[in-house]
PDB file of N, CA and C in Angstrom:
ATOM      1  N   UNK A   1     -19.302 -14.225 -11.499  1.00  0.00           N
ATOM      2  CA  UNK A   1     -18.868 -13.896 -10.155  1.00  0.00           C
ATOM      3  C   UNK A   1     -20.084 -13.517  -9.335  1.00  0.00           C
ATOM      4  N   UNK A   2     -20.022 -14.123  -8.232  1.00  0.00           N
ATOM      5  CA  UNK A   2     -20.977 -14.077  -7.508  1.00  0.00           C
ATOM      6  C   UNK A   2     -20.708 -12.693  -6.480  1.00  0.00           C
ATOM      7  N   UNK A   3     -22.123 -11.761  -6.877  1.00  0.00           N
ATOM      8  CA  UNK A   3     -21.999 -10.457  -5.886  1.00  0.00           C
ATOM      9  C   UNK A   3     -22.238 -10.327  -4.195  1.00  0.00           C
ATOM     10  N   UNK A   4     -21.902  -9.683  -3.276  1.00  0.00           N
ATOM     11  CA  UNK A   4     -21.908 -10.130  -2.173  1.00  0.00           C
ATOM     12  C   UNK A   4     -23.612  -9.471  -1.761  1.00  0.00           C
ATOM     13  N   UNK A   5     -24.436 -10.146  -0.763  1.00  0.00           N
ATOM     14  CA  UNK A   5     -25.372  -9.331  -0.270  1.00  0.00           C
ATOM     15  C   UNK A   5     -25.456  -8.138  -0.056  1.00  0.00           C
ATOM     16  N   UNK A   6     -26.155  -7.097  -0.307  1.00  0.00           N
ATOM     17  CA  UNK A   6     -26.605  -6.061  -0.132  1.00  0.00           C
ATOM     18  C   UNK A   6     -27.256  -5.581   1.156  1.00  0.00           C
ATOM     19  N   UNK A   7     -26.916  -4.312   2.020  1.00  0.00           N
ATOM     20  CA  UNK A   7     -27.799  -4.784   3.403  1.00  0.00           C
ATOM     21  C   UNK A   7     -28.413  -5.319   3.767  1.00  0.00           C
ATOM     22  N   UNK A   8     -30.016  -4.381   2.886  1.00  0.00           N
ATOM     23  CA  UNK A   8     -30.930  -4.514   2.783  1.00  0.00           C
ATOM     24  C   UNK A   8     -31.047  -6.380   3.403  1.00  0.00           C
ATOM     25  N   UNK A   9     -30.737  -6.662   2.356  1.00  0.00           N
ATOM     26  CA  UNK A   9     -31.098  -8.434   1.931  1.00  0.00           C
ATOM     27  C   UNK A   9     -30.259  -8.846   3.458  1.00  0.00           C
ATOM     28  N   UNK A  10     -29.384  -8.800   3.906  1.00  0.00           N
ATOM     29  CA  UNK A  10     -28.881  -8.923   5.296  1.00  0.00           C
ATOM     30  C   UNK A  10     -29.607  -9.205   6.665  1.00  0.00           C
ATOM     31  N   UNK A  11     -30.022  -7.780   6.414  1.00  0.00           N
ATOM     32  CA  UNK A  11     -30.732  -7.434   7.238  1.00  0.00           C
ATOM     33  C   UNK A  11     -32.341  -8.403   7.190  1.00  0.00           C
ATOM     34  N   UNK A  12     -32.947  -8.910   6.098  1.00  0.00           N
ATOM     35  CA  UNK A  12     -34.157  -9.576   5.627  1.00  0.00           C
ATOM     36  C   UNK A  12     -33.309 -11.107   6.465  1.00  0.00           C
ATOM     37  N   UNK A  13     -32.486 -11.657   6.073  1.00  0.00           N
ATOM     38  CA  UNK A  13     -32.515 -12.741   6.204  1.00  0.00           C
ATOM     39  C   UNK A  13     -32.183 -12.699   7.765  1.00  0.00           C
ATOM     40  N   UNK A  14     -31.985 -11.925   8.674  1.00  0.00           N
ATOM     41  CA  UNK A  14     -31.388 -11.635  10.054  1.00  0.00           C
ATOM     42  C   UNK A  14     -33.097 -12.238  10.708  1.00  0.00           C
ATOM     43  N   UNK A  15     -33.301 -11.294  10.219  1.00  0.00           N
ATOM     44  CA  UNK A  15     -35.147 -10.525  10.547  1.00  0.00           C
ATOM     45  C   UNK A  15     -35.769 -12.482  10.672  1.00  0.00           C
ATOM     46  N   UNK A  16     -35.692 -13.056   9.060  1.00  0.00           N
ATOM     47  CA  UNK A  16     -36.125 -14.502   9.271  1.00  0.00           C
ATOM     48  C   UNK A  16     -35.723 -15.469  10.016  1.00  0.00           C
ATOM     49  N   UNK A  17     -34.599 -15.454  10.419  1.00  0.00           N
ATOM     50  CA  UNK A  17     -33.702 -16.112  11.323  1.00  0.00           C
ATOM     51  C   UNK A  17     -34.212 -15.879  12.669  1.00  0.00           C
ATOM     52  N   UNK A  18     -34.151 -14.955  13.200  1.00  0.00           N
ATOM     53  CA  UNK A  18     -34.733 -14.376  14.390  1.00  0.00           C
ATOM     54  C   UNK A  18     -36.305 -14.812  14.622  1.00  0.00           C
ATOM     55  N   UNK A  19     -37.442 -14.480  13.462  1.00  0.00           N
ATOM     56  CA  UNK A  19     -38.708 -15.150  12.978  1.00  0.00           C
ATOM     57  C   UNK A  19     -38.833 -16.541  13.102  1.00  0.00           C
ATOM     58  N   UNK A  20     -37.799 -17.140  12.690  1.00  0.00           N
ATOM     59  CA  UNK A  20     -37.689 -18.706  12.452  1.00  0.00           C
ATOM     60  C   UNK A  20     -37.491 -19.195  14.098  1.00  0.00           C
ATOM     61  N   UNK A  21     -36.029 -18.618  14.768  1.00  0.00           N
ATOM     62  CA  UNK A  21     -35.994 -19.054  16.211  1.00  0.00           C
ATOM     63  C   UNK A  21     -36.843 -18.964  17.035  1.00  0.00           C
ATOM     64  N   UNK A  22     -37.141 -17.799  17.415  1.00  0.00           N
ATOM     65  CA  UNK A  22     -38.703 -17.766  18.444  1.00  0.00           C
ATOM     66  C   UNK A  22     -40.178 -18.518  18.064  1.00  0.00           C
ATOM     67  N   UNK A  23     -40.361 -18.960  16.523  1.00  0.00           N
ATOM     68  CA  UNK A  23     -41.051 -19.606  16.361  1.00  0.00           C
ATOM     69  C   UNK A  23     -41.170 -21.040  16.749  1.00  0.00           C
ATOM     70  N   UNK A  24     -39.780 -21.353  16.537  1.00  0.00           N
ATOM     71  CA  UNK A  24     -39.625 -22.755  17.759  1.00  0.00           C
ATOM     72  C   UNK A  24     -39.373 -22.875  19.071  1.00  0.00           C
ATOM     73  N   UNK A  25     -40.128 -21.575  19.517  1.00  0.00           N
ATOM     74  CA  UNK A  25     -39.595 -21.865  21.240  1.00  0.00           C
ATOM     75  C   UNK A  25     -38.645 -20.749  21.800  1.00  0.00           C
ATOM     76  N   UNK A  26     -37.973 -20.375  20.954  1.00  0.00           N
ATOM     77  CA  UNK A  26     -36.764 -19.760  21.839  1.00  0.00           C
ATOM     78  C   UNK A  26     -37.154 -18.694  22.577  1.00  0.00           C
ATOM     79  N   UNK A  27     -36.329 -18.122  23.299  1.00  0.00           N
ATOM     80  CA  UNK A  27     -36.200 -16.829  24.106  1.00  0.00           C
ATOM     81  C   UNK A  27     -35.179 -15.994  23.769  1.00  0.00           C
ATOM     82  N   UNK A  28     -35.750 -14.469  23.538  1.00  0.00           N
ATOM     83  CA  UNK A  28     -34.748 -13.656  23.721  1.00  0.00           C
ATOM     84  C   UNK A  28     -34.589 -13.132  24.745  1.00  0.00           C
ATOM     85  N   UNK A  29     -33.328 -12.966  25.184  1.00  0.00           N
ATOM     86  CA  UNK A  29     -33.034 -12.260  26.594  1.00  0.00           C
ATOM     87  C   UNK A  29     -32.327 -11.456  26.666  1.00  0.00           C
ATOM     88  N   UNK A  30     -32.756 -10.559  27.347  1.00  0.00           N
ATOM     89  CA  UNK A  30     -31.883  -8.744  27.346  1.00  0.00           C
ATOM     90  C   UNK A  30     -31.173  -8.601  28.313  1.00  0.00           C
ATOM     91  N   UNK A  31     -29.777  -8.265  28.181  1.00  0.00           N
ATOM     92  CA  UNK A  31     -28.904  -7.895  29.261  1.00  0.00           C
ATOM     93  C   UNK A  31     -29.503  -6.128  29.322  1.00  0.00           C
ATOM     94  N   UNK A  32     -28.921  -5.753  30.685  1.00  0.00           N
ATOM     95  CA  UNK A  32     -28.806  -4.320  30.688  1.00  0.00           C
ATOM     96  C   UNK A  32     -27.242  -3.717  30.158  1.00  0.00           C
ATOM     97  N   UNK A  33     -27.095  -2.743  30.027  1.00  0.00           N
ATOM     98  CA  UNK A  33     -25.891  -2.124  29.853  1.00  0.00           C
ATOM     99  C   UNK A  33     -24.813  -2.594  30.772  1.00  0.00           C
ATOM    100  N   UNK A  34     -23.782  -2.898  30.238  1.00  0.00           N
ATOM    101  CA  UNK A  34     -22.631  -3.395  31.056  1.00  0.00           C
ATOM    102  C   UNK A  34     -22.352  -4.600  31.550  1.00  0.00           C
ATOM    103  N   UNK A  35     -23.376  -5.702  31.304  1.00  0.00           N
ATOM    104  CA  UNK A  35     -24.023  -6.799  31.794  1.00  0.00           C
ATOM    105  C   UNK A  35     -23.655  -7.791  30.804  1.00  0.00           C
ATOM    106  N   UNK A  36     -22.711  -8.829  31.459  1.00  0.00           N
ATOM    107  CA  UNK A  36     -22.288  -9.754  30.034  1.00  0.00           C
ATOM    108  C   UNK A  36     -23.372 -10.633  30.224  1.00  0.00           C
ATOM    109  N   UNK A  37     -23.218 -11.439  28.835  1.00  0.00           N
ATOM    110  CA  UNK A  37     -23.918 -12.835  28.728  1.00  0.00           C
ATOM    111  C   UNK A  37     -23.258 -14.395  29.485  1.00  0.00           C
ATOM    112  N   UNK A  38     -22.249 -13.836  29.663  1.00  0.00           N
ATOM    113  CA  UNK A  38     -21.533 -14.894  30.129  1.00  0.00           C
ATOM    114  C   UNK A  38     -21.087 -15.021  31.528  1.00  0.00           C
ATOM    115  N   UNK A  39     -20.966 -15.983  32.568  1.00  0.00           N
ATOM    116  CA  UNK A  39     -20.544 -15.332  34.110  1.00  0.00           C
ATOM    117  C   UNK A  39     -18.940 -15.550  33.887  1.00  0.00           C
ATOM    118  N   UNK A  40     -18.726 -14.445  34.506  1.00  0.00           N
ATOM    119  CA  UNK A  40     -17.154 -14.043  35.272  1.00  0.00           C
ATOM    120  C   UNK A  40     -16.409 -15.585  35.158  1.00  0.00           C
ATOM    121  N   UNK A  41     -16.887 -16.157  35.821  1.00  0.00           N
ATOM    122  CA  UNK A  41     -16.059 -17.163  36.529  1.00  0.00           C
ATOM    123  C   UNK A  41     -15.605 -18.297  35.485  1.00  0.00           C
ATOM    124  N   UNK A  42     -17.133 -18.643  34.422  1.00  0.00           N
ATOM    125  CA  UNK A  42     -17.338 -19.352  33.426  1.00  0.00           C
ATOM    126  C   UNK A  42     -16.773 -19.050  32.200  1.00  0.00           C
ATOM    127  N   UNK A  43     -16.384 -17.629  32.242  1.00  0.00           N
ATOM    128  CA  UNK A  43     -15.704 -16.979  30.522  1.00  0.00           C
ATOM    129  C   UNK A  43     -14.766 -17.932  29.565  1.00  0.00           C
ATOM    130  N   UNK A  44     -15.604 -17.609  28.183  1.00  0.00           N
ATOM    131  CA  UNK A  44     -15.055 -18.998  27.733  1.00  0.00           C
ATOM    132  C   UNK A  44     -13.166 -18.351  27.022  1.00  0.00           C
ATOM    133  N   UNK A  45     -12.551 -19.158  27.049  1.00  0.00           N
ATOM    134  CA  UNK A  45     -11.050 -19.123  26.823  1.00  0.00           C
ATOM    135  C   UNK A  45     -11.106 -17.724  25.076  1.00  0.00           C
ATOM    136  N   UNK A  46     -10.110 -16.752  24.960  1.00  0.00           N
ATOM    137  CA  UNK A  46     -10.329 -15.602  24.575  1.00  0.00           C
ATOM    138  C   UNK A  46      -9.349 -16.703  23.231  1.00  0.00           C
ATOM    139  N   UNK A  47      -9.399 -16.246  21.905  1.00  0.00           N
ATOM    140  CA  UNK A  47      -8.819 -17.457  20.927  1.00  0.00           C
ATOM    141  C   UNK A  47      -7.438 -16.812  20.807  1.00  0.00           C
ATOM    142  N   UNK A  48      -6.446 -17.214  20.440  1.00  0.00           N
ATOM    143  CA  UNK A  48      -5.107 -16.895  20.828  1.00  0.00           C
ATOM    144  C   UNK A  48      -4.575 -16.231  19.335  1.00  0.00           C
ATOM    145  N   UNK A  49      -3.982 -15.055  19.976  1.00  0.00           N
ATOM    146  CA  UNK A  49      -3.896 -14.175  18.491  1.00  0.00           C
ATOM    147  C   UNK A  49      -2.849 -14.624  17.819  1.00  0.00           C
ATOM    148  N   UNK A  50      -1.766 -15.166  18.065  1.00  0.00           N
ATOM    149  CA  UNK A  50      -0.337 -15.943  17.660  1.00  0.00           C
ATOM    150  C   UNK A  50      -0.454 -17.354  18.222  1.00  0.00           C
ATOM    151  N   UNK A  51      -0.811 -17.908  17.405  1.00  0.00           N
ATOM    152  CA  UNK A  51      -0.554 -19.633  17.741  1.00  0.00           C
ATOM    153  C   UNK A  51       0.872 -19.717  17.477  1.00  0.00           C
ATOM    154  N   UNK A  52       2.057 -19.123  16.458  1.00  0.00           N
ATOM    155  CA  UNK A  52       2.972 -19.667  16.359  1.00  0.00           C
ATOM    156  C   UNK A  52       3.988 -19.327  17.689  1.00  0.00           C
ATOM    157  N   UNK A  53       4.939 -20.072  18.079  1.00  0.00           N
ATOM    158  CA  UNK A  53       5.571 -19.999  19.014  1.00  0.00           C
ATOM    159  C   UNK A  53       6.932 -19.032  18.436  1.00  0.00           C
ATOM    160  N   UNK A  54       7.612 -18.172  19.311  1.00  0.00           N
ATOM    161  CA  UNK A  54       8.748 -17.752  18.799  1.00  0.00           C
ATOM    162  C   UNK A  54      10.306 -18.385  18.654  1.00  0.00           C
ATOM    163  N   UNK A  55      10.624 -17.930  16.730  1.00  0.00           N
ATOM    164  CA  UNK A  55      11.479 -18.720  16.286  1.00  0.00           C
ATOM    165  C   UNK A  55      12.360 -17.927  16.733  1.00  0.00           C
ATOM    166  N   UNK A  56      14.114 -19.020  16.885  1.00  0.00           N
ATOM    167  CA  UNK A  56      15.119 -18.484  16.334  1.00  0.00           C
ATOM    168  C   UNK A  56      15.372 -17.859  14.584  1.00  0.00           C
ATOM    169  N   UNK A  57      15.690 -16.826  14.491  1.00  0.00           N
ATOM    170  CA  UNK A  57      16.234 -16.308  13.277  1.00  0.00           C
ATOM    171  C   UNK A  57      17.609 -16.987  12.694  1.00  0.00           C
ATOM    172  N   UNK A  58      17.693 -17.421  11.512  1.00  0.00           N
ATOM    173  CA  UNK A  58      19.052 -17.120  10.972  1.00  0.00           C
ATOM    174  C   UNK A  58      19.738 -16.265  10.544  1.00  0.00           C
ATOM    175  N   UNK A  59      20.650 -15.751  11.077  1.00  0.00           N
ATOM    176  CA  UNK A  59      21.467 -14.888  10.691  1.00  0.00           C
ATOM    177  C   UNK A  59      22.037 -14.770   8.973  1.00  0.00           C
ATOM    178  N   UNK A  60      21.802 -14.139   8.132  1.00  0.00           N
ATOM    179  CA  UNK A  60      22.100 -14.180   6.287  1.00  0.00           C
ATOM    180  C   UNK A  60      23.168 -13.057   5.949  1.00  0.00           C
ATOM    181  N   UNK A  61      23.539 -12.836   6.999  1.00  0.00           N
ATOM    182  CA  UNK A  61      24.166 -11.387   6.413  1.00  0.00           C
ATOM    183  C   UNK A  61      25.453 -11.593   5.540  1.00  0.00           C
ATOM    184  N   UNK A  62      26.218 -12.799   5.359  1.00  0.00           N
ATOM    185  CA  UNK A  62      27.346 -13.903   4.390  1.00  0.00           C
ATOM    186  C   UNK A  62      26.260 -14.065   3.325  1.00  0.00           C
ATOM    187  N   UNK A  63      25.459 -14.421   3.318  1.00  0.00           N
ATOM    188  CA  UNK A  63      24.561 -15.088   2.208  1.00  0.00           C
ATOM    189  C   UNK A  63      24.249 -13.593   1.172  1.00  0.00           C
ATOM    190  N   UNK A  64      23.690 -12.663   2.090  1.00  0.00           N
ATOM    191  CA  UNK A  64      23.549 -11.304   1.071  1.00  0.00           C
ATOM    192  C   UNK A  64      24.468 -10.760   0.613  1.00  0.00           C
ATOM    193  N   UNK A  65      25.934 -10.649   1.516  1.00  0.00           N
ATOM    194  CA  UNK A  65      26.676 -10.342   1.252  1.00  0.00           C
ATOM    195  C   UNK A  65      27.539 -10.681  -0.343  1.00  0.00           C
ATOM    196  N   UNK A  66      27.743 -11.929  -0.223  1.00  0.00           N
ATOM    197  CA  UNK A  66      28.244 -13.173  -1.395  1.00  0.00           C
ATOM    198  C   UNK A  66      26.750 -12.649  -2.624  1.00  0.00           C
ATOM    199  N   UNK A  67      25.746 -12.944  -2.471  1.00  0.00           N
ATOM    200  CA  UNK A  67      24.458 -11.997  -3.678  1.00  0.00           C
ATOM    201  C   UNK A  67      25.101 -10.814  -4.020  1.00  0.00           C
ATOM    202  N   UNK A  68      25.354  -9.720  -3.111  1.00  0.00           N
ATOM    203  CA  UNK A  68      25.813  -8.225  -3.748  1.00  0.00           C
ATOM    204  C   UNK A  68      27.764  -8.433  -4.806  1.00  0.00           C
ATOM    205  N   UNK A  69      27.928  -9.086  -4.305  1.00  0.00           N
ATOM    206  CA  UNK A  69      29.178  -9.411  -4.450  1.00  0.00           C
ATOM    207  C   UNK A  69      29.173 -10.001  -6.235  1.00  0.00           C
ATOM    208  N   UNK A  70      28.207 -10.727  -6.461  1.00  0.00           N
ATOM    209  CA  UNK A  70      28.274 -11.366  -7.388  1.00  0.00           C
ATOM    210  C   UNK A  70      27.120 -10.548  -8.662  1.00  0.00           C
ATOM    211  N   UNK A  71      26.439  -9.568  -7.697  1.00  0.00           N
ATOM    212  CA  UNK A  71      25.431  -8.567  -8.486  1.00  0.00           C
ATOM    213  C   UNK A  71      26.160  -7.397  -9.239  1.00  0.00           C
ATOM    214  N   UNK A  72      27.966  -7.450  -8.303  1.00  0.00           N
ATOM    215  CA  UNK A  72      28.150  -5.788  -8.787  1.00  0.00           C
ATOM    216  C   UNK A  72      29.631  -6.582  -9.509  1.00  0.00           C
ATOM    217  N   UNK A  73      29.512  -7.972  -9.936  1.00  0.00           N
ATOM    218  CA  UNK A  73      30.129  -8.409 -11.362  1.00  0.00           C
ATOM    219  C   UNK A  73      29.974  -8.621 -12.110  1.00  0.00           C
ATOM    220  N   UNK A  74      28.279  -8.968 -12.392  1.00  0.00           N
ATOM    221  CA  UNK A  74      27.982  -9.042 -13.187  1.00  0.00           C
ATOM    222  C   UNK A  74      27.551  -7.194 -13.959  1.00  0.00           C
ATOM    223  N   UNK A  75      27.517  -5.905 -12.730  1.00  0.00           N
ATOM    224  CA  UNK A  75      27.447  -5.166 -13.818  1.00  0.00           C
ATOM    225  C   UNK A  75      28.146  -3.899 -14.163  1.00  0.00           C
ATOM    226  N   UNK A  76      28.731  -3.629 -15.324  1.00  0.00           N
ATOM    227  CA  UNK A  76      30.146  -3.083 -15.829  1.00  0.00           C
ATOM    228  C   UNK A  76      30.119  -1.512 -15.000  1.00  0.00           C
ATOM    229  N   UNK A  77      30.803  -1.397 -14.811  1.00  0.00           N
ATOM    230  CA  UNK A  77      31.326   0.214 -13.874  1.00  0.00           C
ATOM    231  C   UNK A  77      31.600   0.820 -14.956  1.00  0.00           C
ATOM    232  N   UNK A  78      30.658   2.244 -16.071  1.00  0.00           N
ATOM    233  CA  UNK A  78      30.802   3.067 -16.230  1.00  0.00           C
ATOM    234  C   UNK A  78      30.545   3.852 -15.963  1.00  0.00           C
ATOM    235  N   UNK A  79      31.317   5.012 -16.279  1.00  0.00           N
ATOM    236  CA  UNK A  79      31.148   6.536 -15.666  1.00  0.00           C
ATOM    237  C   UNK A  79      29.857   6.956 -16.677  1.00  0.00           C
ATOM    238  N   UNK A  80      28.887   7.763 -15.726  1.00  0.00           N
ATOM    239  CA  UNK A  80      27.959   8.355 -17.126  1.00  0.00           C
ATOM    240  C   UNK A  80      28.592   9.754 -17.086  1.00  0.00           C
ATOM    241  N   UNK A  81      28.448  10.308 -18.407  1.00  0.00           N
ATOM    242  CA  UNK A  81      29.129  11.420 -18.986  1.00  0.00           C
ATOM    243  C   UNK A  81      27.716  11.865 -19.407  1.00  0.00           C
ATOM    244  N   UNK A  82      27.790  12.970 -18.491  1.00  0.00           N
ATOM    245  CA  UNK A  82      26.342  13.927 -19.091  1.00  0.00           C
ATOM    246  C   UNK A  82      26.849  15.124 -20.014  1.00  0.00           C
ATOM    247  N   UNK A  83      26.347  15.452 -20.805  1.00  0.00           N
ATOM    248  CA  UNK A  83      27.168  16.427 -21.418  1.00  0.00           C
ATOM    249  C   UNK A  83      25.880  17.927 -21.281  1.00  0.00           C
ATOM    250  N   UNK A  84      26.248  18.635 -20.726  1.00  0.00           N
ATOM    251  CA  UNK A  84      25.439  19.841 -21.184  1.00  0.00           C
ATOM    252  C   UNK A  84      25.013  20.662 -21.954  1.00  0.00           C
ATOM    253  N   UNK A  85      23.857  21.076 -22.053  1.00  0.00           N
ATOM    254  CA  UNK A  85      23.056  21.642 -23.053  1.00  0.00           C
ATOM    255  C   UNK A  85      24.073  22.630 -23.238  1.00  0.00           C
ATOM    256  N   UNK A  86      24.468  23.134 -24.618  1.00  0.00           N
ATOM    257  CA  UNK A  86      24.779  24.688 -24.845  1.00  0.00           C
ATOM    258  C   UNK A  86      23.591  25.421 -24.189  1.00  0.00           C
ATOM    259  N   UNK A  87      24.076  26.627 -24.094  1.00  0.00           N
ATOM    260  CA  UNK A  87      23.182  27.863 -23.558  1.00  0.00           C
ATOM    261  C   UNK A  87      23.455  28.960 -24.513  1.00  0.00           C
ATOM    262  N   UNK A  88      21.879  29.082 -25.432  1.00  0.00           N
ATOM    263  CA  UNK A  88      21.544  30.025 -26.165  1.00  0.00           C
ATOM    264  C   UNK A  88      21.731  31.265 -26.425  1.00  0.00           C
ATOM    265  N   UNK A  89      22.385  32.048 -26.735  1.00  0.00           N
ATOM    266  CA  UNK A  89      21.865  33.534 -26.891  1.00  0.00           C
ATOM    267  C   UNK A  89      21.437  34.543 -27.535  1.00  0.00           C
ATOM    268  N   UNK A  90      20.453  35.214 -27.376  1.00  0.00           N
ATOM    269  CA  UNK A  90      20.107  36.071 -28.602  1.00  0.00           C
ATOM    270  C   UNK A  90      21.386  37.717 -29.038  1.00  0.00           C
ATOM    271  N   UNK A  91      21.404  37.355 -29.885  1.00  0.00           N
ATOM    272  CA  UNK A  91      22.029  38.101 -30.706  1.00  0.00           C
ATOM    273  C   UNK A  91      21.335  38.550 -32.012  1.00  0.00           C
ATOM    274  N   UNK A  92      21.781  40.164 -32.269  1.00  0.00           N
ATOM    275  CA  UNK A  92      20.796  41.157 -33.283  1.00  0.00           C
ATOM    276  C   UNK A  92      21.986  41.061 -33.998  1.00  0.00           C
ATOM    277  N   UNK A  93      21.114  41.216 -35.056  1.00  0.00           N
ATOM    278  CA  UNK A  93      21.860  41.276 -36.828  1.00  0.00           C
ATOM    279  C   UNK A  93      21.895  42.671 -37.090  1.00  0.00           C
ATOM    280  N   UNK A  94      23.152  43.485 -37.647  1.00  0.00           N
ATOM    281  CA  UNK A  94      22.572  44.400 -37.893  1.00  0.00           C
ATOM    282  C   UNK A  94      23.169  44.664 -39.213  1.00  0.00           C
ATOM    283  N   UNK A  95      22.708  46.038 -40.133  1.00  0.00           N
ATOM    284  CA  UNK A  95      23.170  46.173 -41.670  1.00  0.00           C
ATOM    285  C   UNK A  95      24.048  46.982 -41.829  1.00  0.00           C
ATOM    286  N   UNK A  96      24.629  47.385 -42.951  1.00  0.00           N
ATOM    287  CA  UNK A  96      25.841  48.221 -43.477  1.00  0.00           C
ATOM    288  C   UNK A  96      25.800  49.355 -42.377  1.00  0.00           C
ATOM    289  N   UNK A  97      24.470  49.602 -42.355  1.00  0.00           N
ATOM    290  CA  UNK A  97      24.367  51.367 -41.709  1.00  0.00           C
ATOM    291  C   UNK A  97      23.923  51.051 -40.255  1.00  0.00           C
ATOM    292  N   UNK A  98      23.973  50.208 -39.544  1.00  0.00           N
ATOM    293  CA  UNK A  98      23.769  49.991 -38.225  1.00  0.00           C
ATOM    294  C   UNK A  98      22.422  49.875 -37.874  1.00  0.00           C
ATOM    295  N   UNK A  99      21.616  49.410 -38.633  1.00  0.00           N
ATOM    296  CA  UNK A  99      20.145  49.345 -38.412  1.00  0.00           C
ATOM    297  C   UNK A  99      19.871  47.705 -38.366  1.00  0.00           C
ATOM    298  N   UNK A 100      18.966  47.311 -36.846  1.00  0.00           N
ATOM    299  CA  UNK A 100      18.662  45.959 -36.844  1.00  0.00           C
ATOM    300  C   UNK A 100      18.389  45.403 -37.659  1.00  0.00           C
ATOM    301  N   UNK A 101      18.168  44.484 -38.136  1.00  0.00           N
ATOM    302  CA  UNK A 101      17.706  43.721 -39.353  1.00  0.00           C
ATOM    303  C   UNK A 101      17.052  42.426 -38.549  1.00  0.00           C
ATOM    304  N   UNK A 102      17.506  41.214 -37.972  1.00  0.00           N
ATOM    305  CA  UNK A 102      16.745  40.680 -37.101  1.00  0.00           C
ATOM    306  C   UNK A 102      17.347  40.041 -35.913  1.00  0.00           C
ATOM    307  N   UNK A 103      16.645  39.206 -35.212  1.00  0.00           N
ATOM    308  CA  UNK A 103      17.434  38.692 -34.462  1.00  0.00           C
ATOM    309  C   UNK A 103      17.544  37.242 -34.356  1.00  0.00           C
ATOM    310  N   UNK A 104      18.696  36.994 -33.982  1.00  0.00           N
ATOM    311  CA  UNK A 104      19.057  35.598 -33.762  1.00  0.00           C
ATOM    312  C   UNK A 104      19.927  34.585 -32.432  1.00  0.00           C
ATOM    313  N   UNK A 105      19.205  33.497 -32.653  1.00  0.00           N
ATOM    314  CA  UNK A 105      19.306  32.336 -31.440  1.00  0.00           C
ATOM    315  C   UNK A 105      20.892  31.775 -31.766  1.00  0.00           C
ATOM    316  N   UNK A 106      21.930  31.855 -30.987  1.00  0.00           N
ATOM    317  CA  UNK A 106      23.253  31.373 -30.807  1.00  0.00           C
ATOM    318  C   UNK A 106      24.276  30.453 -29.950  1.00  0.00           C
ATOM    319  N   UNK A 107      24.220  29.796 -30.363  1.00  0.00           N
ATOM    320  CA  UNK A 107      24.371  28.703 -28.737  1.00  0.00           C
ATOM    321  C   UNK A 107      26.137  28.632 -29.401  1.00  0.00           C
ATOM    322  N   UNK A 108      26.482  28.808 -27.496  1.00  0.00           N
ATOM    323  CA  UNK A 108      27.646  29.032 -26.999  1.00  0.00           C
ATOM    324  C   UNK A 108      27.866  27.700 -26.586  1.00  0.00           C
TER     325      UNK A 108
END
């Protein structure tokens, strides 16, 4: 895969280009601020941001309709049944003579 130029290198081949043109003659010429290159009158045509022309739409709303229709037969209507966690509780053990012994996890 070929990597794309790096400024640097951009900027080098700008630099030769520019080197190369005035070496055959050319001119550079400086506008001032605000000052186009082009006259008013002469401006060349601006390129057209939408070439496509505007369509009529078809209306699908039968067509999706008849899709959902045939989506919710193909799939079976059950109920989901969540079932809930028991909820834990601690509960103490205790001995003949009423003294803890330990404790324990009890789900209700």
């Amino acid at each position: 895969m070929k990597k794309p130029p790096t400024k640097n290198e951009l900027r080098q081949r700008l630099e030769r280009q520019t080197a190369a043109f005035l070496s055959e003659g050319g001119k550079v010429q400086e506008f001032a601020v605000g000052e186009s290159a082009y006259d008013r009158s002469e401006m060349p045509p601006a390129a057209p941001l939408f070439e496509a022309r505007k369509t009529t739409r078809t209306p699908l709303t039968e067509v999706i309709a008849a899709l959902d229709a045939r989506r919710a037969e193909k799939r079976p209507r059950t109920k989901i049944v969540r079932h809930r966690t028991p909820k834990r509780r601690r509960q103490v053990v205790y001995d003949d003579f009423g003294e803890p012994l330990r404790v324990i996890w009890v789900e209700e």
